[in-house]
Protein backbone atom coordinates (compact mmCIF):
# COMPACT_ATOMS: atom_id res chain seq x y z
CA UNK A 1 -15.94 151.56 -208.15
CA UNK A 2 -13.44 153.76 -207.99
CA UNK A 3 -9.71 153.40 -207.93
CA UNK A 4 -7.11 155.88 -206.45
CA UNK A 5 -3.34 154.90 -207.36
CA UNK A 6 -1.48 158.12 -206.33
CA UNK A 7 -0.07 160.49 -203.61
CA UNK A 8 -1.94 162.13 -201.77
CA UNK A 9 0.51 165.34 -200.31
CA UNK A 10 -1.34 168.72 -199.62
CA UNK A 11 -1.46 171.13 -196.30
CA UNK A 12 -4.99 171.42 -195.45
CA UNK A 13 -7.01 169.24 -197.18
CA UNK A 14 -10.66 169.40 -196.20
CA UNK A 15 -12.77 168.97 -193.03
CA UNK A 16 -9.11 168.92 -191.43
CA UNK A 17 -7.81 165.67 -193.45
CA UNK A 18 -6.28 165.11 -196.99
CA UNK A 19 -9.19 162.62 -197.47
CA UNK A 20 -12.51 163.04 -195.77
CA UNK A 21 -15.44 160.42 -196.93
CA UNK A 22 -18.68 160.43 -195.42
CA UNK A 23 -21.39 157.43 -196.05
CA UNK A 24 -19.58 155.75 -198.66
CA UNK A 25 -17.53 152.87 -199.54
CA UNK A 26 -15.23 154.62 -201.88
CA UNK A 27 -12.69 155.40 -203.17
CA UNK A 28 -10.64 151.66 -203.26
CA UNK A 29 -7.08 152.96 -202.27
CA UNK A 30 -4.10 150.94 -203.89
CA UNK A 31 -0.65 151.95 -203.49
CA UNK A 32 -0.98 155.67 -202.19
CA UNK A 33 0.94 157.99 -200.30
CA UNK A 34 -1.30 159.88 -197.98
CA UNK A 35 1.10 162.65 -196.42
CA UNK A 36 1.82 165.76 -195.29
CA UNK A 37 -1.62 167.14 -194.39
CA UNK A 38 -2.03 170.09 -191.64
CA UNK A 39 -4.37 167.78 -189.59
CA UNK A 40 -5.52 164.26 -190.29
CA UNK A 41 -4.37 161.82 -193.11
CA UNK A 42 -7.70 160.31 -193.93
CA UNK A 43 -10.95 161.01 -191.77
CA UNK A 44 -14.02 159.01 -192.64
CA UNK A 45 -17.30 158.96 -190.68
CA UNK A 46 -19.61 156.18 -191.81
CA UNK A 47 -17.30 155.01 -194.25
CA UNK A 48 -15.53 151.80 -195.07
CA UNK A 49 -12.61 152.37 -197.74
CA UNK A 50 -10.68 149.45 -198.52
CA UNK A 51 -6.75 150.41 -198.38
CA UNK A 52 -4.10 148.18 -199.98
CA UNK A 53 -0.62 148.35 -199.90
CA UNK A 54 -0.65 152.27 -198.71
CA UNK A 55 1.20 153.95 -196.77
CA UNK A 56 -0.34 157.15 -194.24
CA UNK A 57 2.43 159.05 -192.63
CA UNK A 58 4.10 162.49 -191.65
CA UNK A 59 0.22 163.90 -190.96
CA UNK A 60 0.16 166.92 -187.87
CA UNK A 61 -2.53 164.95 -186.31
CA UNK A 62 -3.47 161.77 -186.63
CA UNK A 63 -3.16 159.14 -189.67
CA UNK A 64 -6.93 157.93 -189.26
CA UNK A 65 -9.79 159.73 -187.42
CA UNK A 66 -12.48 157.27 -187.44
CA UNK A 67 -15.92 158.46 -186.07
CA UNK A 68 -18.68 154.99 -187.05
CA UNK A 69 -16.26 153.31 -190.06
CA UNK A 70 -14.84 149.86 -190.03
CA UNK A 71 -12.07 150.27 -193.36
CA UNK A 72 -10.04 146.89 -194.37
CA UNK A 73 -6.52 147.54 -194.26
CA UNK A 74 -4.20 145.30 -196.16
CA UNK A 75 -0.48 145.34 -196.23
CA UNK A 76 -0.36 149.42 -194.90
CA UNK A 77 1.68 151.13 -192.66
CA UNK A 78 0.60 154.19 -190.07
CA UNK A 79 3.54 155.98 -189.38
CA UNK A 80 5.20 159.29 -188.09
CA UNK A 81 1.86 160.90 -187.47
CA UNK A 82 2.07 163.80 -184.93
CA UNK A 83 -1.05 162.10 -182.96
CA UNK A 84 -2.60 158.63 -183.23
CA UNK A 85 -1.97 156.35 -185.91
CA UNK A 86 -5.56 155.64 -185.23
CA UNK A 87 -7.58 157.65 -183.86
CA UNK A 88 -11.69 156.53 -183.15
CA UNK A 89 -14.13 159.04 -181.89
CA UNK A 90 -15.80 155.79 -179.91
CA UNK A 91 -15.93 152.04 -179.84
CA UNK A 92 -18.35 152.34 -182.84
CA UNK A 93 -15.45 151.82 -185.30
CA UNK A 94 -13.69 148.37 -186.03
CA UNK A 95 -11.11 148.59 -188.82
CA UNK A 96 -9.89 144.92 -189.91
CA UNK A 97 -6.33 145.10 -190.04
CA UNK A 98 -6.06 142.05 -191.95
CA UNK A 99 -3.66 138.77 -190.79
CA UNK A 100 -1.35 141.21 -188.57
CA UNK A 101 -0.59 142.62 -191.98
CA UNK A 102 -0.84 146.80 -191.35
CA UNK A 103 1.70 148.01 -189.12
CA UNK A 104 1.21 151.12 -186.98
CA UNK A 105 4.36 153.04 -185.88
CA UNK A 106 6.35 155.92 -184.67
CA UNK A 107 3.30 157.91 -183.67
CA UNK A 108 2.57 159.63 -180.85
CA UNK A 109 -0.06 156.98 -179.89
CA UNK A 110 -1.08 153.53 -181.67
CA UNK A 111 -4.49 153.94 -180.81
CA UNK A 112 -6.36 156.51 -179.22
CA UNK A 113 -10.06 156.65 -177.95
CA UNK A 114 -11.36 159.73 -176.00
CA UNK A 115 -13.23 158.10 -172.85
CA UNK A 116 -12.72 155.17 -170.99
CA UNK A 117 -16.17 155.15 -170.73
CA UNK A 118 -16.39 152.04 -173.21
CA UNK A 119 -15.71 148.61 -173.53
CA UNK A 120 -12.57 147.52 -175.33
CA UNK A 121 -11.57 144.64 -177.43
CA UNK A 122 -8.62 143.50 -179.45
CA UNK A 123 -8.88 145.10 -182.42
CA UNK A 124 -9.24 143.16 -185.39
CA UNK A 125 -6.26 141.48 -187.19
CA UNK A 126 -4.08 142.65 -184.25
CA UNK A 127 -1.85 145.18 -186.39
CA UNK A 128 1.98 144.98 -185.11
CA UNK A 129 2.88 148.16 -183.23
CA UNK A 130 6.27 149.23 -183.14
CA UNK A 131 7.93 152.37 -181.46
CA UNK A 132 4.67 154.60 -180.77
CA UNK A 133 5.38 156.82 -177.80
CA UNK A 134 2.24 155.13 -176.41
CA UNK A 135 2.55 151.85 -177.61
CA UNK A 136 -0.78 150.49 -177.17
CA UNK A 137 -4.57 151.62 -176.88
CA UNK A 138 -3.93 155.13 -175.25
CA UNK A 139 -7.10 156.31 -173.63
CA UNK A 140 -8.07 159.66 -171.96
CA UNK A 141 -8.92 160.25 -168.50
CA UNK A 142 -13.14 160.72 -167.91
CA UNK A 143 -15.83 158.86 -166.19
CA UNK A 144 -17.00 155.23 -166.22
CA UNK A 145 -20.97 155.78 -165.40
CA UNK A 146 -24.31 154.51 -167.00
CA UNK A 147 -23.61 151.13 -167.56
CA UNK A 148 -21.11 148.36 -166.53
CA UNK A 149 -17.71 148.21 -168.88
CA UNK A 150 -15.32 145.65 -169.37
CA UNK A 151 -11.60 145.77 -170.44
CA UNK A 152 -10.78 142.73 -172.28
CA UNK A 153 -7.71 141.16 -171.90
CA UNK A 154 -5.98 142.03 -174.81
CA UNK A 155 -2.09 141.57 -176.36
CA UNK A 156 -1.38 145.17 -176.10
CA UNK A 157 -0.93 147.79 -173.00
CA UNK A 158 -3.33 150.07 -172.21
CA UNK A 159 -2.23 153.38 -171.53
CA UNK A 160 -3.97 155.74 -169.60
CA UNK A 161 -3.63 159.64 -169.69
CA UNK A 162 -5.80 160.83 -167.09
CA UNK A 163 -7.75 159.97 -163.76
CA UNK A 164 -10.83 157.52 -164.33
CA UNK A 165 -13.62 157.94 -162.04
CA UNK A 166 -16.26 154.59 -161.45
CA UNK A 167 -19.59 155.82 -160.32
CA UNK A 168 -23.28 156.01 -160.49
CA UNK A 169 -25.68 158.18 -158.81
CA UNK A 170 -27.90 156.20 -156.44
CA UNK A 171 -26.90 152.81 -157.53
CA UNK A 172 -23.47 150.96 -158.94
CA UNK A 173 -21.79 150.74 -161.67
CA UNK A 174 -19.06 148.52 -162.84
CA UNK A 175 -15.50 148.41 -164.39
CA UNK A 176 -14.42 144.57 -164.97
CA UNK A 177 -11.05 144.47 -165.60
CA UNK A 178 -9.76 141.01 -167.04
CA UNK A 179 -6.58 139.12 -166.34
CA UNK A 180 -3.38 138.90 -167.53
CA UNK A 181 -2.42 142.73 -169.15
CA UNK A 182 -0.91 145.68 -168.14
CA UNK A 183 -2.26 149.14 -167.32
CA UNK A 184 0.22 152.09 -167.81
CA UNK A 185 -1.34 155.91 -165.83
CA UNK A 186 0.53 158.67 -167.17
CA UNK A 187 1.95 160.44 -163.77
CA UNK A 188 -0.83 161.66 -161.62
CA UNK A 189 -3.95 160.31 -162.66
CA UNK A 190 -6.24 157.69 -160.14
CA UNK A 191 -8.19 155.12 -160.37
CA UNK A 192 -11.24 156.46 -158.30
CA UNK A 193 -14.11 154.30 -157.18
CA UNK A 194 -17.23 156.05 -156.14
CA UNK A 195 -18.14 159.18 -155.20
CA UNK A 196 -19.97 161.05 -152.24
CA UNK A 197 -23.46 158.83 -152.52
CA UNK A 198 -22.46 157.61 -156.06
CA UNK A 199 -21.61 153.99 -155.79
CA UNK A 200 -19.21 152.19 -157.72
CA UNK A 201 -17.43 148.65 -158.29
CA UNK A 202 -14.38 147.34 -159.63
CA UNK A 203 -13.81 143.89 -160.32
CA UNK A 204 -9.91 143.23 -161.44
CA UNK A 205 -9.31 139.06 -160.98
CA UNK A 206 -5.88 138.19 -162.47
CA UNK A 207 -4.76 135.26 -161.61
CA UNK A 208 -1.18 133.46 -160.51
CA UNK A 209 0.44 133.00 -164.56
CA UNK A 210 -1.75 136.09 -165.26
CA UNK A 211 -1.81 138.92 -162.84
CA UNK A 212 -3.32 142.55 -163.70
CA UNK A 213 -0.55 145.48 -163.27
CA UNK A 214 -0.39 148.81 -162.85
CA UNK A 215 2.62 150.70 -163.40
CA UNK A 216 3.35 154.86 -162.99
CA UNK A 217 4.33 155.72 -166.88
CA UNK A 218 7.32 157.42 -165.92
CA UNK A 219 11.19 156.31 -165.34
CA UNK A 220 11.62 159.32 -163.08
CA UNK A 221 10.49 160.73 -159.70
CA UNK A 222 7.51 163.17 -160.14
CA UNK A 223 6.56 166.07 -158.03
CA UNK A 224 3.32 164.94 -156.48
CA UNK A 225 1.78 161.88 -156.67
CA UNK A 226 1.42 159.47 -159.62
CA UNK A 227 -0.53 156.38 -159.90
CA UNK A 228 -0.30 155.26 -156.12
CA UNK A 229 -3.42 154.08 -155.39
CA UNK A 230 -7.15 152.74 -156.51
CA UNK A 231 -9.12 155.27 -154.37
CA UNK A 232 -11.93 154.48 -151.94
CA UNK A 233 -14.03 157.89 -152.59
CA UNK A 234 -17.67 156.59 -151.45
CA UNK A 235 -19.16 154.29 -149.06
CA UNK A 236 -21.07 152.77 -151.86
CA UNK A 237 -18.42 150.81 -153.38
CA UNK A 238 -17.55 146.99 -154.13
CA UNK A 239 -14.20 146.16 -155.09
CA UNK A 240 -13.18 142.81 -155.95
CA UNK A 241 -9.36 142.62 -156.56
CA UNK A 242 -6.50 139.27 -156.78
CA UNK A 243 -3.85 139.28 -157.41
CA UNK A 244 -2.36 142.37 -158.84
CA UNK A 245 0.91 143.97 -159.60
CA UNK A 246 1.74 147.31 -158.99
């Protein structure tokens, strides 16, 4: 086993992180200081460190880049990254972020995953996340197609930066959308069901004491439109929605 009690603070690093582990379950951080590094803090694919009492902070992307890697984190903070504090290639990472112990804050995003083309669950431990410009699990704009989705209900935001099209050539596909959280859509983006001969559904049930909103993630008018509708784009659709907020 081996043991890392230090700072970590270089520019650069390599593979575009201070710490980059591939298929291994080393090093056991304790106590370190991973800052400062021209891209990502640490960036691990197929790797499951264990990180203690650490802190990852001040990197010019994102504090973690996880592409397949589920690390323990234990009594850590994320912080002041100029991306994510997490960052996961796809749903094929699951840090533990033990008893609500690792706190993730003042990033650009808590957590950031490139498609909504995924199903999404809390993520384990819950970490607390405080002060993140997207406070919550940001995800990109893309398509939902190839096989049904759900988005659990879950005791953060979701934050969406771009339009998200529902659709599947020939046939539907679904987007189940569970009661009782919030969806935030970054000015201009759509929720789009369907399109031309490609069917799609969307099922969003809230319910009285737990209704599903969506809210325009801006305090200001915007030129054009922002989130002001679900959109009808196909006569191949199924939509299934009570109540909502908007």
């Amino acid at each position: 086993m081996v043991t890392y009690y230090s700072k970590l603070y270089v520019l650069g690093g390599y593979d575009n992180a201070n710490l980059y582990c591939y298929q291994s379950n080393e090093p056991l951080l304790v106590q370190c200081d991973i800052a400062g590094a021209d891209g990502n803090g640490i960036r691990l694919n197929d790797a499951h460190l264990n990180i203690q009492n650490s802190k990852i902070r001040n990197n010019t992307e994102n504090g973690f880049h996880l592409t397949s890697s589920n690390p323990p984190l234990v009594n850590s903070t994320i912080s002041y990254n100029g991306a994510a504090g997490v960052y996961f290639s796809s749903t094929a990472s699951v840090p533990n972020f033990s008893a609500s112990s690792t706190t993730i804050d003042h990033n650009l995003y808590a957590l950031h995953y490139p498609s909504p083309n995924a199903t999404f669950y809390q993520p384990n431990g819950s970490p607390i996340l405080t002060d993140n410009t997207y406070n919550g699990i940001a995800i990109n704009g893309g398509d939902i197609t190839g096989a049904n989705r759900w988005w659990n209900s879950i005791t953060y935001d979701y934050f969406i930066l771009g339009t998200v099209r529902i659709f599947q050539y020939n046939r539907y596909v679904r987007l189940t959308i569970e009661p009782g959280y919030t969806l935030r859509f970054v000015a201009g983006a759509q929720l789009q069901i369907g399109i031309d001969n490609h069917g799609g559904e969307l099922c969003a049930t809230g319910t009285a004491t737990q209704p599903i909103t969506f809210k325009v993630l801006t305090t200001r008018p915007v030129a054009g439109p922002g989130f002001t509708s679900i959109r009808i784009m196909s006569i191949r659709v199924a939509l299934r929605i009570s109540p909502i907020a908007k």
